[in-house]
Protein backbone atom coordinates (compact mmCIF):
# COMPACT_ATOMS: atom_id res chain seq x y z
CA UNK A 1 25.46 0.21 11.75
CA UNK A 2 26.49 -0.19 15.32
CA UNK A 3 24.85 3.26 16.57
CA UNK A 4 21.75 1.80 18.83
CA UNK A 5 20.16 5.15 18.65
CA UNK A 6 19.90 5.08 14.93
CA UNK A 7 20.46 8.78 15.00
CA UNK A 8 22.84 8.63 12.24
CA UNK A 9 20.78 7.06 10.10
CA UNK A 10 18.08 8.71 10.58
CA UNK A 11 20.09 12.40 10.38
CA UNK A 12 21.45 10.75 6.72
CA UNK A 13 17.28 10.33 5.83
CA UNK A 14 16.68 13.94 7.32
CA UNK A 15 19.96 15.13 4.69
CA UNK A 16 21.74 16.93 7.80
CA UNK A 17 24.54 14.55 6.96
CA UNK A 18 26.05 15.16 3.16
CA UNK A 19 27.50 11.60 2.45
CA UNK A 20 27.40 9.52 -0.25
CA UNK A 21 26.59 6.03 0.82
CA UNK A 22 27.86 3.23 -1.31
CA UNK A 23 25.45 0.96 -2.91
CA UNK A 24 26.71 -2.09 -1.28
CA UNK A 25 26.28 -0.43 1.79
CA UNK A 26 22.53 0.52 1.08
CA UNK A 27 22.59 -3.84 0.43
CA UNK A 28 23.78 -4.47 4.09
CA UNK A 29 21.59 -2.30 5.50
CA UNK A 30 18.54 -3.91 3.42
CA UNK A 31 19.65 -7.49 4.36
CA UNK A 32 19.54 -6.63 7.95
CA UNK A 33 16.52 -8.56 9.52
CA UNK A 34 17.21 -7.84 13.13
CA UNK A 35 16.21 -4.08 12.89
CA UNK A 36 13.21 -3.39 10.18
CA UNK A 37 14.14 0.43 10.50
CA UNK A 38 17.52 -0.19 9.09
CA UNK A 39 15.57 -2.24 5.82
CA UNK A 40 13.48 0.91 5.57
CA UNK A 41 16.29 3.43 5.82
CA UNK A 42 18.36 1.50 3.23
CA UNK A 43 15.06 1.59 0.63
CA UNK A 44 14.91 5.28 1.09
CA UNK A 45 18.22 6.25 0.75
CA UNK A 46 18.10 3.52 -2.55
CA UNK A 47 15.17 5.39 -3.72
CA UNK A 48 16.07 9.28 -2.79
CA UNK A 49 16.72 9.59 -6.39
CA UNK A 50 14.00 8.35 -8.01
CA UNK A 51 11.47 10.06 -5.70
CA UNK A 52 13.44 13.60 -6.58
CA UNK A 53 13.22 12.51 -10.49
CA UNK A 54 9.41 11.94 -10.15
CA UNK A 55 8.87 15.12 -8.40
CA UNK A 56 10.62 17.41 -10.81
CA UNK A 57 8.93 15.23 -13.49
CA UNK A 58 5.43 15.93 -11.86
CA UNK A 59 6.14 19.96 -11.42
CA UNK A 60 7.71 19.85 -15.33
CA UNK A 61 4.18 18.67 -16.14
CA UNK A 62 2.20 20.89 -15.10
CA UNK A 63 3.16 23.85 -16.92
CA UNK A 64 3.30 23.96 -20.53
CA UNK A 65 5.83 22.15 -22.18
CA UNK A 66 8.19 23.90 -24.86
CA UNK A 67 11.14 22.81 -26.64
CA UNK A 68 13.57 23.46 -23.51
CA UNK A 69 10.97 21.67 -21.26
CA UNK A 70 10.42 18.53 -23.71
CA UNK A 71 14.24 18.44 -23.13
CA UNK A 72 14.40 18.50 -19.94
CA UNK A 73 11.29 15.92 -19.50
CA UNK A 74 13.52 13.38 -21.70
CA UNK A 75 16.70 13.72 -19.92
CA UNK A 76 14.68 13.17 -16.49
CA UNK A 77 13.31 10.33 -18.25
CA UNK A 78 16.73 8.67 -19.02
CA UNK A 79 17.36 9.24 -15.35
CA UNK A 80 14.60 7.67 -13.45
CA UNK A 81 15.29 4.41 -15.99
CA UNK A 82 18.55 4.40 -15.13
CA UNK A 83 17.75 4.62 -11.55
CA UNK A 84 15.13 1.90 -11.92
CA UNK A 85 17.35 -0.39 -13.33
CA UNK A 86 19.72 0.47 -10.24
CA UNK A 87 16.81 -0.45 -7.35
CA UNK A 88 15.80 -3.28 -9.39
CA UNK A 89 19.52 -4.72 -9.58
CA UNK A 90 19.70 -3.96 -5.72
CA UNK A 91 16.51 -5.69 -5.07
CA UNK A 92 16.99 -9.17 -6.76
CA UNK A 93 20.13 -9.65 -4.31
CA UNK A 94 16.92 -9.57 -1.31
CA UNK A 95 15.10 -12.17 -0.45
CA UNK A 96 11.16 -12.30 -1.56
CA UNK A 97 10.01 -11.11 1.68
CA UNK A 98 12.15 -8.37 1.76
CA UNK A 99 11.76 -7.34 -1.43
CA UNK A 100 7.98 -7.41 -1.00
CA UNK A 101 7.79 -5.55 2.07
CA UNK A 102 9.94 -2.71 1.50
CA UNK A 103 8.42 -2.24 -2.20
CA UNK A 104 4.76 -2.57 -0.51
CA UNK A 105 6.37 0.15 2.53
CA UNK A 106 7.20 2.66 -0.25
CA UNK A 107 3.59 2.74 -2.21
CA UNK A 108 1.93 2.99 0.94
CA UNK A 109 3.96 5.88 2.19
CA UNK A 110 4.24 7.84 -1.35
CA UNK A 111 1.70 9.94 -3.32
CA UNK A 112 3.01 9.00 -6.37
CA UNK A 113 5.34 6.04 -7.64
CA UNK A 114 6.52 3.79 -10.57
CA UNK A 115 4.33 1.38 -12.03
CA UNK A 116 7.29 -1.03 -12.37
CA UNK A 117 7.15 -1.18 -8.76
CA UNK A 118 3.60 -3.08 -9.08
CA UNK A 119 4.87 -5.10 -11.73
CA UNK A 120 7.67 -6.36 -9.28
CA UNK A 121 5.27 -6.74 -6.83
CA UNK A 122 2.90 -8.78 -9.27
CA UNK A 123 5.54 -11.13 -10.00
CA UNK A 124 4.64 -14.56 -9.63
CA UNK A 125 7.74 -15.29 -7.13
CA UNK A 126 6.47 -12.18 -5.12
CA UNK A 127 3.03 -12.94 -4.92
CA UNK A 128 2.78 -15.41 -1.57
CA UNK A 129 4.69 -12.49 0.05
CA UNK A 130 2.31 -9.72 -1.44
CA UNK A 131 -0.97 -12.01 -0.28
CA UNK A 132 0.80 -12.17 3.43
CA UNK A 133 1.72 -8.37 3.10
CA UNK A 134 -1.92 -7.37 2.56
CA UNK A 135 -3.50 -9.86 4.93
CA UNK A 136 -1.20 -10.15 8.00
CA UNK A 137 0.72 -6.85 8.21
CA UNK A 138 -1.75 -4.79 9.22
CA UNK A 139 0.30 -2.19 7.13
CA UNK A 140 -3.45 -1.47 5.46
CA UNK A 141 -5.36 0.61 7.95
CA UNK A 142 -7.92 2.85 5.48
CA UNK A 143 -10.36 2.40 2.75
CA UNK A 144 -7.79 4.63 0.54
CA UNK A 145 -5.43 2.06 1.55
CA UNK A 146 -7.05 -0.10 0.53
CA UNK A 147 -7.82 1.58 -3.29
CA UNK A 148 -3.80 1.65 -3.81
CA UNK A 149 -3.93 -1.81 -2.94
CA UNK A 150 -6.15 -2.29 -5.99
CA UNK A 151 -3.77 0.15 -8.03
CA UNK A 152 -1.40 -2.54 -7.53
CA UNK A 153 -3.44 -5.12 -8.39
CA UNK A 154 -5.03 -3.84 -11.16
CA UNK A 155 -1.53 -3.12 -13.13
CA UNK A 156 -1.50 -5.15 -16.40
CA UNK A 157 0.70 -8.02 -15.60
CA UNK A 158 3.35 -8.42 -17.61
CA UNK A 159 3.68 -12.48 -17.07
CA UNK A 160 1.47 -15.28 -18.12
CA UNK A 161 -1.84 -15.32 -16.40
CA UNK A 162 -1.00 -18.82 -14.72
CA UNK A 163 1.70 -17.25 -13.28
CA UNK A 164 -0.03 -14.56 -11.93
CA UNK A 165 -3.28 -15.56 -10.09
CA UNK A 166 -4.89 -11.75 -8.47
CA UNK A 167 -7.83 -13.74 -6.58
CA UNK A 168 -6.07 -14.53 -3.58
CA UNK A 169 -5.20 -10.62 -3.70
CA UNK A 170 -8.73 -9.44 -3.85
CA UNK A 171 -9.73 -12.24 -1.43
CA UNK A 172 -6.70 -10.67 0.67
CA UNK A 173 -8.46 -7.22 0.79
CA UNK A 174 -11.74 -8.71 1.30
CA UNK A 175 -10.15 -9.87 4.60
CA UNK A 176 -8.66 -6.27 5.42
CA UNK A 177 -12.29 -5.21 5.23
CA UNK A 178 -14.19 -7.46 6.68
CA UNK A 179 -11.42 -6.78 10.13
CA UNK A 180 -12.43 -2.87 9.60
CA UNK A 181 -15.86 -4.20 10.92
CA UNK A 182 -14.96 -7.10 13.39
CA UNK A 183 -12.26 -4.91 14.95
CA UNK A 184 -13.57 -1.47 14.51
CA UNK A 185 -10.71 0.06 13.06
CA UNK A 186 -10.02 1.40 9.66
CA UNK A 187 -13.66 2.79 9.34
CA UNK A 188 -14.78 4.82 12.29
CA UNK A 189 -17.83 7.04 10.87
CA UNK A 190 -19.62 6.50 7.32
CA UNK A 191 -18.33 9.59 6.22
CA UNK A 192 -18.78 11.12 2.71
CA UNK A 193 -16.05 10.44 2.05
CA UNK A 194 -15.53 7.30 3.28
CA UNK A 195 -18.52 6.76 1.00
CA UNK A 196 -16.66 7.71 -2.33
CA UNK A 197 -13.69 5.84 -1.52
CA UNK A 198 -15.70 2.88 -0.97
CA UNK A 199 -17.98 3.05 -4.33
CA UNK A 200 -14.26 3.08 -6.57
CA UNK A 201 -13.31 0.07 -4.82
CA UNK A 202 -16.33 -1.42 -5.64
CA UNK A 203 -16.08 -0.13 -8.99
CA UNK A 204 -12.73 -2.38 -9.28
CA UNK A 205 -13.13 -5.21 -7.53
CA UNK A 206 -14.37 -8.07 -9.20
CA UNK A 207 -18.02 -9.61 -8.96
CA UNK A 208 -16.80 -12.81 -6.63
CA UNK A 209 -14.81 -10.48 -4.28
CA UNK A 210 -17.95 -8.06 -3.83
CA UNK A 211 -20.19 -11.30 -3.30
CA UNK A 212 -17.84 -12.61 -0.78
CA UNK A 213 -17.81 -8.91 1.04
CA UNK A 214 -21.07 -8.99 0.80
CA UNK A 215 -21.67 -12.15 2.98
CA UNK A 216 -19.10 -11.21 5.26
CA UNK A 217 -20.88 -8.18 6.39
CA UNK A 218 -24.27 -9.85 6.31
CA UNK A 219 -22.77 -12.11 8.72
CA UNK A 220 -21.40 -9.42 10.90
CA UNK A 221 -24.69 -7.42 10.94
CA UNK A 222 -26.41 -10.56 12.38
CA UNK A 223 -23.94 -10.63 15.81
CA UNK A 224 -24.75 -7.07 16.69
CA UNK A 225 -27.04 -5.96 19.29
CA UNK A 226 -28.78 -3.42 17.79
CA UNK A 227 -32.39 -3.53 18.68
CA UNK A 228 -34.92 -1.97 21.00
CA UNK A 229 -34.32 -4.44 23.66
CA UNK A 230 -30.82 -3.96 23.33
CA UNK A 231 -30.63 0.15 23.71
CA UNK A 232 -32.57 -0.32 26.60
CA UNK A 233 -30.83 -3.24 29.17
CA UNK A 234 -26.97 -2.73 27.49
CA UNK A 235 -26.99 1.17 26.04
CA UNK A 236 -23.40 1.30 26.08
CA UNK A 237 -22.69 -2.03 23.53
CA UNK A 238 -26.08 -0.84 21.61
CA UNK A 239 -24.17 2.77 20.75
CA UNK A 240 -20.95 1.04 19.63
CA UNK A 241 -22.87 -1.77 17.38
CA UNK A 242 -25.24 1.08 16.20
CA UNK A 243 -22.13 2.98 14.63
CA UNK A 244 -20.78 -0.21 13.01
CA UNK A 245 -24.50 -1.30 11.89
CA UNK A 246 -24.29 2.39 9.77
CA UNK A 247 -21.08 1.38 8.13
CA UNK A 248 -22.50 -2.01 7.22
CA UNK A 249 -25.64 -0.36 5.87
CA UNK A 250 -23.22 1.99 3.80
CA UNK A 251 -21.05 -0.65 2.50
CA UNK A 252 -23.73 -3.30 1.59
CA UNK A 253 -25.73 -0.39 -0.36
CA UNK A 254 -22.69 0.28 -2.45
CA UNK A 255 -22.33 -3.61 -3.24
């Protein structure tokens, strides 16, 4: 805890140091708000586990299973609950910003991952911290970013829907996209692909959200110098608003 470096903590994330840390220790090292990296390291080492179980469960799956397999699917079954129950007992002892960040850190960062961890992140206590997350971190920097956001989202809640109010998350992304534009990051070509990603999150976000886009980059269009005039007395600020003018046009024909 006292090595500046962080080298030993980062060798125990690498595995080039076999040692067993204790759970309460994993709890110090999440409840430390001076260093962020030491929050992160303790979620990974909490959730080394699980990932492993997921894996094994992923590679089980995609052969066919017999009776030895369907054995070995349940028993990795039992694990990753137990293990779940385990990061979620951990958790609770955080406080909502912590818990929200470092279970926001680990979708972001992971191919795969539990849906109980959008649950927890749906819950009504989390969901100030989620909104802020999305909005203010800057943590979502893509359009496919942007689709796991609405993974998340888009979970069946499991609490009472005046507990758990998603508009202010969809208005949250709205923001993250409408910054893509302003800023010119996130979206640097209209790419194909770029294209696909961007008709499934229309595809899932709701009619008010995609109105409210919509606007947004009507409103941006109008502020860029993009005509004749324009590529002829300031060429350089006509090329850059030219690129962003083709995203617009993209986005606003998928809306």
């Amino acid at each position: 805890m006292e090595d500046q470096s962080k080298l030993l903590l980062l060798n125990l994330c690498s595995h080039h140091l076999t040692v067993e840390v204790s759970d309460s220790w994993l709890l110090d090292l999440m409840r430390n708000h001076q260093y962020e990296i030491h929050q992160n390291i303790g979620f990974y080492l909490l959730t080394e586990k699980l990932k492993r179980y997921i894996e094994e469960l992923a590679r089980l799956e995609q052969y066919k299973i017999g009776k030895k397999e369907s054995s070995i699917q349940n028993e990795l079954f039992k694990k990753i609950e137990v293990e779940l129950n385990r990061i979620n007992d951990l958790l609770l002892q955080l406080d909502e910003k912590t818990q929200t960040c470092l279970l926001f850190n680990y979708i972001l960062s992971e191919l795969r991952w539990p849906h109980f961890f959008s649950h927890w992140l749906l819950k009504p206590e989390l969901q100030e911290s989620f909104v802020k997350e999305i909005r203010y971190s800057k943590k979502v920097r893509t359009l496919k970013e942007v689709m796991k956001c609405l993974q998340i989202i888009q979970v069946r809640s499991i609490f009472p829907r005046k507990q758990c109010r998603k508009d202010e998350l969809y208005n949250a992304l709205v923001d993250v996209m409408t910054d893509f534009i302003r800023e010119r990051k996130g979206i640097y070509q209209w790419t194909e692909q770029d294209e696909k990603t961007f008709e499934q999150i229309c595809e899932n976000l709701p009619k008010s959200s995609k109105a409210k886009l919509r606007r947004r980059l009507i409103r941006e269009s109008k502020v860029l110098w993009t005509c004749k005039i324009d590529e002829l007395v300031r060429f350089d600020i006509y090329l850059k608003d030219k690129a962003t003018q083709t995203i617009i046009d993209g986005m606003l024909a998928k809306l």
